[in-house]
Protein backbone atom coordinates (compact mmCIF):
# COMPACT_ATOMS: atom_id res chain seq x y z
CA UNK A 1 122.70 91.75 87.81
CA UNK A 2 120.44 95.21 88.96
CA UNK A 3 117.56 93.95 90.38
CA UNK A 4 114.66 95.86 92.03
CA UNK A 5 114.77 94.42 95.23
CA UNK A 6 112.57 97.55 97.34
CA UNK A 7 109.19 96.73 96.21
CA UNK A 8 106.52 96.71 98.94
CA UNK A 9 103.51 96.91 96.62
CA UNK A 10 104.68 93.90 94.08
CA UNK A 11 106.20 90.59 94.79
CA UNK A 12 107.55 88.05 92.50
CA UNK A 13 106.31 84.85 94.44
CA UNK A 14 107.28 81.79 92.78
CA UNK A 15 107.89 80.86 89.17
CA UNK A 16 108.50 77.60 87.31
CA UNK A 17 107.10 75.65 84.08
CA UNK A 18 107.39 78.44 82.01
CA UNK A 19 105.21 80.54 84.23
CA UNK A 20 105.41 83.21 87.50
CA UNK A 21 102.94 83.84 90.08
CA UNK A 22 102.86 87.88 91.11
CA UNK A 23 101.44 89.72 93.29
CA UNK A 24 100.34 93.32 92.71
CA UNK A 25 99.37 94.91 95.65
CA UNK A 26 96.86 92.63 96.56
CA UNK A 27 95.62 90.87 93.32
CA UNK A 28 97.77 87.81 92.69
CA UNK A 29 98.13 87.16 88.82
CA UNK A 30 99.49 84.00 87.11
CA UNK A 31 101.56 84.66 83.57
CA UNK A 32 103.63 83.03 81.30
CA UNK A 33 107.36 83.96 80.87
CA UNK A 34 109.66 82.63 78.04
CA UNK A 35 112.45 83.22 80.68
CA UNK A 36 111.25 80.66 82.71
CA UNK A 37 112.65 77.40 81.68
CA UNK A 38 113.09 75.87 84.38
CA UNK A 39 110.26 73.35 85.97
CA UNK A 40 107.85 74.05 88.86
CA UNK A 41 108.64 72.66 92.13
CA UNK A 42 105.71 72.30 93.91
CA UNK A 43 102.27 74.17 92.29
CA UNK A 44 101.31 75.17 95.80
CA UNK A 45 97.76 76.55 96.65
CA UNK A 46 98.96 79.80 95.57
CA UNK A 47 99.60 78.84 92.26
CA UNK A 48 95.70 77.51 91.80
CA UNK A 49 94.19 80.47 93.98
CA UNK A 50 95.64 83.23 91.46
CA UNK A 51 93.23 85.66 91.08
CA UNK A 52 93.34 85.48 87.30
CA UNK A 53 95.50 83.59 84.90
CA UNK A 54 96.89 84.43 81.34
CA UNK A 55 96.61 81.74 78.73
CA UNK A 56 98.63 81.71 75.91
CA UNK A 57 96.82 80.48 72.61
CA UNK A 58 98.31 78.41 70.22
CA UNK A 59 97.41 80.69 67.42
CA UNK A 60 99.00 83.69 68.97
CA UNK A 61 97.97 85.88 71.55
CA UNK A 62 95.73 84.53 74.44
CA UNK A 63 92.83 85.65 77.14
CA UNK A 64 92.73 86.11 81.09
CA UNK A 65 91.06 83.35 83.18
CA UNK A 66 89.73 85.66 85.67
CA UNK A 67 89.20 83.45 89.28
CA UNK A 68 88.06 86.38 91.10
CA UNK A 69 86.14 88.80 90.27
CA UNK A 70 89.21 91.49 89.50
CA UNK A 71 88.50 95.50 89.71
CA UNK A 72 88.68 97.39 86.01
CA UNK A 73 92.02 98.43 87.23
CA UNK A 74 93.62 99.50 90.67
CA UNK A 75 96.92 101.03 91.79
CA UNK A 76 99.88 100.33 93.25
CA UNK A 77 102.92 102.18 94.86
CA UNK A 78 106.81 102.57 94.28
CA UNK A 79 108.91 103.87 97.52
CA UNK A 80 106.14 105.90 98.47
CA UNK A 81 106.77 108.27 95.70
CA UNK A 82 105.36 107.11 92.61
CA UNK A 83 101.81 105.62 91.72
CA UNK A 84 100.71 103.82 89.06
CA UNK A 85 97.43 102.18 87.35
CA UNK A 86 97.64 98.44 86.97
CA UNK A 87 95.33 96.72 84.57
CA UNK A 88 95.41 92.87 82.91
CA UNK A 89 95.81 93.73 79.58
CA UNK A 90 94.97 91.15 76.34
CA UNK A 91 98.89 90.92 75.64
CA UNK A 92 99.29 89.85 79.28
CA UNK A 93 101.35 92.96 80.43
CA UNK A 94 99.46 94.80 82.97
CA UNK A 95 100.91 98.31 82.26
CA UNK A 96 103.98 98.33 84.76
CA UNK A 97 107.57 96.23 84.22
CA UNK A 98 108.44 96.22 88.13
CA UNK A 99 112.03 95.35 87.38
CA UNK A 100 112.57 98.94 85.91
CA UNK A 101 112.29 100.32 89.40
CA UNK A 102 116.22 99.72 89.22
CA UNK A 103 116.84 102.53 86.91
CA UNK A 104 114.10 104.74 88.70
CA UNK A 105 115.95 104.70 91.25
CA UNK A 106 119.09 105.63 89.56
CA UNK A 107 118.00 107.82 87.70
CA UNK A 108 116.10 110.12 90.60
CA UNK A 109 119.45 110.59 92.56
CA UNK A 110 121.69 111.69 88.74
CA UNK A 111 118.81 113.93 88.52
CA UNK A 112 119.07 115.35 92.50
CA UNK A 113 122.60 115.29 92.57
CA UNK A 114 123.23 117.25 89.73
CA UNK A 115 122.91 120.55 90.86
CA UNK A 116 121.35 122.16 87.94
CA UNK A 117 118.19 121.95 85.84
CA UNK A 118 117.77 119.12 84.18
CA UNK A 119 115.55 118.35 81.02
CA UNK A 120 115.14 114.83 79.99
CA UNK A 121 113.74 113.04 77.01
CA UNK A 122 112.34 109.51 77.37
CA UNK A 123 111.46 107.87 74.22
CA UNK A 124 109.35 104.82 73.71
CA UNK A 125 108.07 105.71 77.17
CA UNK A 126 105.06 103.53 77.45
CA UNK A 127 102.92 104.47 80.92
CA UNK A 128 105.40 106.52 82.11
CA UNK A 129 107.53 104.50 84.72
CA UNK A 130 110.79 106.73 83.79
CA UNK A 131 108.69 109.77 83.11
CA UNK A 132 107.53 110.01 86.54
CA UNK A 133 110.72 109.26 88.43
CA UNK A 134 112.57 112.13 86.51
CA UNK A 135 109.88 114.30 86.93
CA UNK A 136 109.75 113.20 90.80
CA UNK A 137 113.20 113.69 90.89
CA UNK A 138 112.75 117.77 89.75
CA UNK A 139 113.93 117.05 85.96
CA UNK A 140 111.50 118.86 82.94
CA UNK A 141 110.41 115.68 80.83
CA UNK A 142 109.33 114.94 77.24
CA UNK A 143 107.39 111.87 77.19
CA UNK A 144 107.36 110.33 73.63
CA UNK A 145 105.38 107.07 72.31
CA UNK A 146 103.50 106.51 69.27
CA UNK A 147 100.56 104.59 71.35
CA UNK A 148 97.82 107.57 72.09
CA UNK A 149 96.33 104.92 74.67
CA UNK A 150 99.38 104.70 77.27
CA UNK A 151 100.19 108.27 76.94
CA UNK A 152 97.11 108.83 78.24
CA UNK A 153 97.75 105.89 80.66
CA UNK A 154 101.08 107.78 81.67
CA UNK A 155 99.47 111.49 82.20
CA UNK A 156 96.66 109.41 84.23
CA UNK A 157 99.85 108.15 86.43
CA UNK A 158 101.51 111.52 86.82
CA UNK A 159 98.29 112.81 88.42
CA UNK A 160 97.78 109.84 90.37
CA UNK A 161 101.14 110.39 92.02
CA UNK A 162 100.65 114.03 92.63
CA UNK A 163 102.52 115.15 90.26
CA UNK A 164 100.45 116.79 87.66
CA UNK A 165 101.75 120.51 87.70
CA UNK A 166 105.44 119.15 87.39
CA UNK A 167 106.58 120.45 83.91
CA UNK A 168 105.92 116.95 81.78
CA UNK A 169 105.53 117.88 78.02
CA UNK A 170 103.28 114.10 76.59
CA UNK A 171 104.27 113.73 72.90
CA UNK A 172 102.01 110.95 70.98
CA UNK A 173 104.21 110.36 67.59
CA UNK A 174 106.59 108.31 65.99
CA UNK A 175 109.85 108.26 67.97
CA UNK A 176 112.43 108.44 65.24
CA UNK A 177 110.61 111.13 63.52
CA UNK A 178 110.25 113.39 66.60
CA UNK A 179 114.15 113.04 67.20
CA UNK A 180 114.53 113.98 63.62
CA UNK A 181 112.11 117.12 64.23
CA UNK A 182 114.15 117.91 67.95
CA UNK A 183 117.53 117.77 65.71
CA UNK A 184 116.26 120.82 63.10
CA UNK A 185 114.23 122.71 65.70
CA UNK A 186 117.91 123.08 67.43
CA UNK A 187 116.46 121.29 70.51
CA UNK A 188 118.65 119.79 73.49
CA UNK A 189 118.87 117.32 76.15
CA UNK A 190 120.38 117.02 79.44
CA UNK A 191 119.53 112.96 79.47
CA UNK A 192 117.98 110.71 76.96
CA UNK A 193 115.97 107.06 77.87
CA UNK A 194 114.71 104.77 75.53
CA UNK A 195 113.37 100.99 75.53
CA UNK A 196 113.43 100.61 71.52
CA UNK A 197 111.73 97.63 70.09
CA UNK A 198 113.24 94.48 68.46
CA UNK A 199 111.01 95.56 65.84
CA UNK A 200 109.01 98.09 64.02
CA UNK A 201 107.12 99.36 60.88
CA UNK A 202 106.53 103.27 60.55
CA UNK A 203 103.30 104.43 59.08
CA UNK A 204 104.88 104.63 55.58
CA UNK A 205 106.07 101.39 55.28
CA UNK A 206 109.67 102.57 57.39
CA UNK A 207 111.20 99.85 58.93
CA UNK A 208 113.45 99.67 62.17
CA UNK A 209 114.78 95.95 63.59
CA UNK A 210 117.22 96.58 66.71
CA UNK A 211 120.31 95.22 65.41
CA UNK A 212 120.55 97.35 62.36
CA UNK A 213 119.53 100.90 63.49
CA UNK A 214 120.54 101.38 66.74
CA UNK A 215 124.21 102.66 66.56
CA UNK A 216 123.05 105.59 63.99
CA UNK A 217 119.59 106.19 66.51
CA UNK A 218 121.63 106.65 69.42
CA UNK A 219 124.20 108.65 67.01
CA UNK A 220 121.34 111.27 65.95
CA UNK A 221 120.20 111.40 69.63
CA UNK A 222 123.93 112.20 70.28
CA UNK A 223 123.25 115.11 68.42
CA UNK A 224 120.43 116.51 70.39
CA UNK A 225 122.02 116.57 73.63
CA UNK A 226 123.84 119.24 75.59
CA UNK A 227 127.33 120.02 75.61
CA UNK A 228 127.33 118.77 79.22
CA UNK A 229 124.76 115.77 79.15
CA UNK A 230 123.95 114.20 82.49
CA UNK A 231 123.49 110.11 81.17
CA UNK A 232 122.02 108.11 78.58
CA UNK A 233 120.16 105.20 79.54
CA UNK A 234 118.86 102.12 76.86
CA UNK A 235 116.66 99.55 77.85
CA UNK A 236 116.23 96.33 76.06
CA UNK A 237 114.28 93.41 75.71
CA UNK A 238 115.23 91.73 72.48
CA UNK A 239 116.11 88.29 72.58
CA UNK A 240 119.87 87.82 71.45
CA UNK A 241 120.98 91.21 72.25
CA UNK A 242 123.29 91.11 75.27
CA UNK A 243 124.58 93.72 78.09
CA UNK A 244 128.02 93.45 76.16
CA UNK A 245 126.74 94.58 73.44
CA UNK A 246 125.05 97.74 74.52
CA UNK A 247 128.38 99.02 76.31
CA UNK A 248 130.02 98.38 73.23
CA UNK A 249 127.53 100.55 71.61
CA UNK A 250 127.76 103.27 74.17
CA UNK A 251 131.51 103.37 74.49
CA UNK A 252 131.57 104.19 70.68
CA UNK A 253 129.21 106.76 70.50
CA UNK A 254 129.46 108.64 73.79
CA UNK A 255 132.38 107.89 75.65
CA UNK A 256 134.47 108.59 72.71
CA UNK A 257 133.06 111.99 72.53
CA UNK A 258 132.17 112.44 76.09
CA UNK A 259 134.15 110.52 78.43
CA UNK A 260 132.21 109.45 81.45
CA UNK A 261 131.84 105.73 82.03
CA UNK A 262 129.68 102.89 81.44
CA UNK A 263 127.84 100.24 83.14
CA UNK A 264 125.51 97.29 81.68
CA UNK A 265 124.27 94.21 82.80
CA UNK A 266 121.11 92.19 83.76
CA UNK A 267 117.81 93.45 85.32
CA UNK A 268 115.53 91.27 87.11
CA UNK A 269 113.94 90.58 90.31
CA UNK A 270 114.15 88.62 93.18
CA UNK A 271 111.88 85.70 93.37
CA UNK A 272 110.35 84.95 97.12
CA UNK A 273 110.00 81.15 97.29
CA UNK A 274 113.28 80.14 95.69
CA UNK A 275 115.72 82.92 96.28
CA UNK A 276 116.84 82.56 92.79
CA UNK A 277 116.78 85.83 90.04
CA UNK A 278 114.60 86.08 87.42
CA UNK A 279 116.38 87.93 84.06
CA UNK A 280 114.21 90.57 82.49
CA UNK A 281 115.83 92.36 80.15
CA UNK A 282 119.25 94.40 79.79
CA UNK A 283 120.22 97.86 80.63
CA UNK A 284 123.50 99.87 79.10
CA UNK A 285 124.15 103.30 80.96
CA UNK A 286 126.23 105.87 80.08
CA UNK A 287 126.95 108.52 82.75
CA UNK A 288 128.83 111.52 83.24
């Protein structure tokens, strides 16, 4: 498993009963997580003095029990590098998936250790989390999502971290249409990221679900990137879609064509009470 283990600013705390107790920075925040099937050992006073709680509703969705009165929004740091604006939001995310700090990482020293210029293209890029490290890192970054709201969150975050007259070019559109566009413009990558949904309906009534369009996505991507791409990174959080099956995917359609090798697996985080790892999601990475 890659698991961000070199946060200072967030802490998983405890988890248990289908639930997990964080802290960010200093606001301590109490949300559900289907991961978490395993029972509670002991709801300690940390557990009841959360400084708000997410309830889910039995209809769908669900609302923040705030326990303390909790600022609009506030920030928090990664490695004393990158910033970020962290706010409770009504689908219980708060705007930041800590675990991710593994590829960060990762991808910050491909970028410095390549010895060239790099340009990088991060689609479905949310607030930015990828954005930022590459451009941290020295990279030139095109920051797709079709949400006008967290691009805006994300440019607010590259300021934020001092990084506001790095060369980050914020794209508010549909993802597969824009990569469509990039392929007849001529247009070319050094590195590609993208965290594609399980599932999706375009503004025409287009349809994308994970397990069918993924191999030819990442095949028309293929075809925007440089003759000498650096890596090609895929995050995923669909149920039923393992690590395997994204190294399958990558060993097909770039290894084949551009050698390099391959790592997948788990990402999580470490959880402070129990010592135990909490599974977040999946990563396949293709390097060269």
């Amino acid at each position: 498993m890659f698991y961000a283990k070199d946060w200072v600013d967030y802490e998983l705390l405890d988890t248990g009963g289908g639930e997990k107790l964080e802290r960010w920075g200093t606001i301590v925040l109490r949300r559900p997580d289907p991961q978490i099937i395993w029972p509670l050992q002991k709801e300690t006073p940390a557990w009841r003095q959360a400084d708000a709680h997410y309830h889910r509703s039995s209809s769908g969705g669900g609302q923040w029990e705030q326990h303390a009165e909790l600022p609009e929004r506030w920030t928090i740091n990664y490695d004393q590098k990158l910033s970020f604006y962290i706010k409770p939001t009504s689908f219980k995310h708060t705007g930041l998936f800590p675990e991710q700090a593994v590829n960060w990482k990762w991808m910050m020293d491909k970028i410095q250790g390549a010895g060239r210029p790099i340009k990088v293209l991060n689609l479905f890029a949310y607030t930015g989390g990828a954005s930022l490290a590459c451009a941290y890192a020295g990279a030139e970054v095109c920051h797709v999502d079709a949400s006008k709201g967290v691009v805006q969150w994300a440019k607010e975050n590259l300021h934020l971290s001092g990084l506001g007259s790095r060369p980050v070019r914020f794209i508010t559109d549909d993802v597969f249409k824009f990569v469509q566009r990039e392929q007849r413009r001529g247009s070319k990558y050094d590195a590609i990221i993208m965290d594609p949904p399980s599932y999706g309906r375009g503004p025409n009534g287009e349809t994308w679900k994970l397990e069918d369009d993924l191999f030819p996505f990442i095949e028309t991507c293929q075809s925007i990137l440089t003759d000498n791409p650096l890596f090609l990174l895929i995050n995923s959080y669909t149920t039923g879609i393992s690590a395997t099956v994204l190294q399958n995917i990558l060993s097909m359609a770039m290894k084949a064509k551009h050698g390099g090798t391959i790592s997948s697996g788990e990402i999580g985080l470490p959880i402070t009470h129990s010592g135990l790892m909490l599974p977040c999601g999946i990563l396949g990475r293709w390097e060269a």
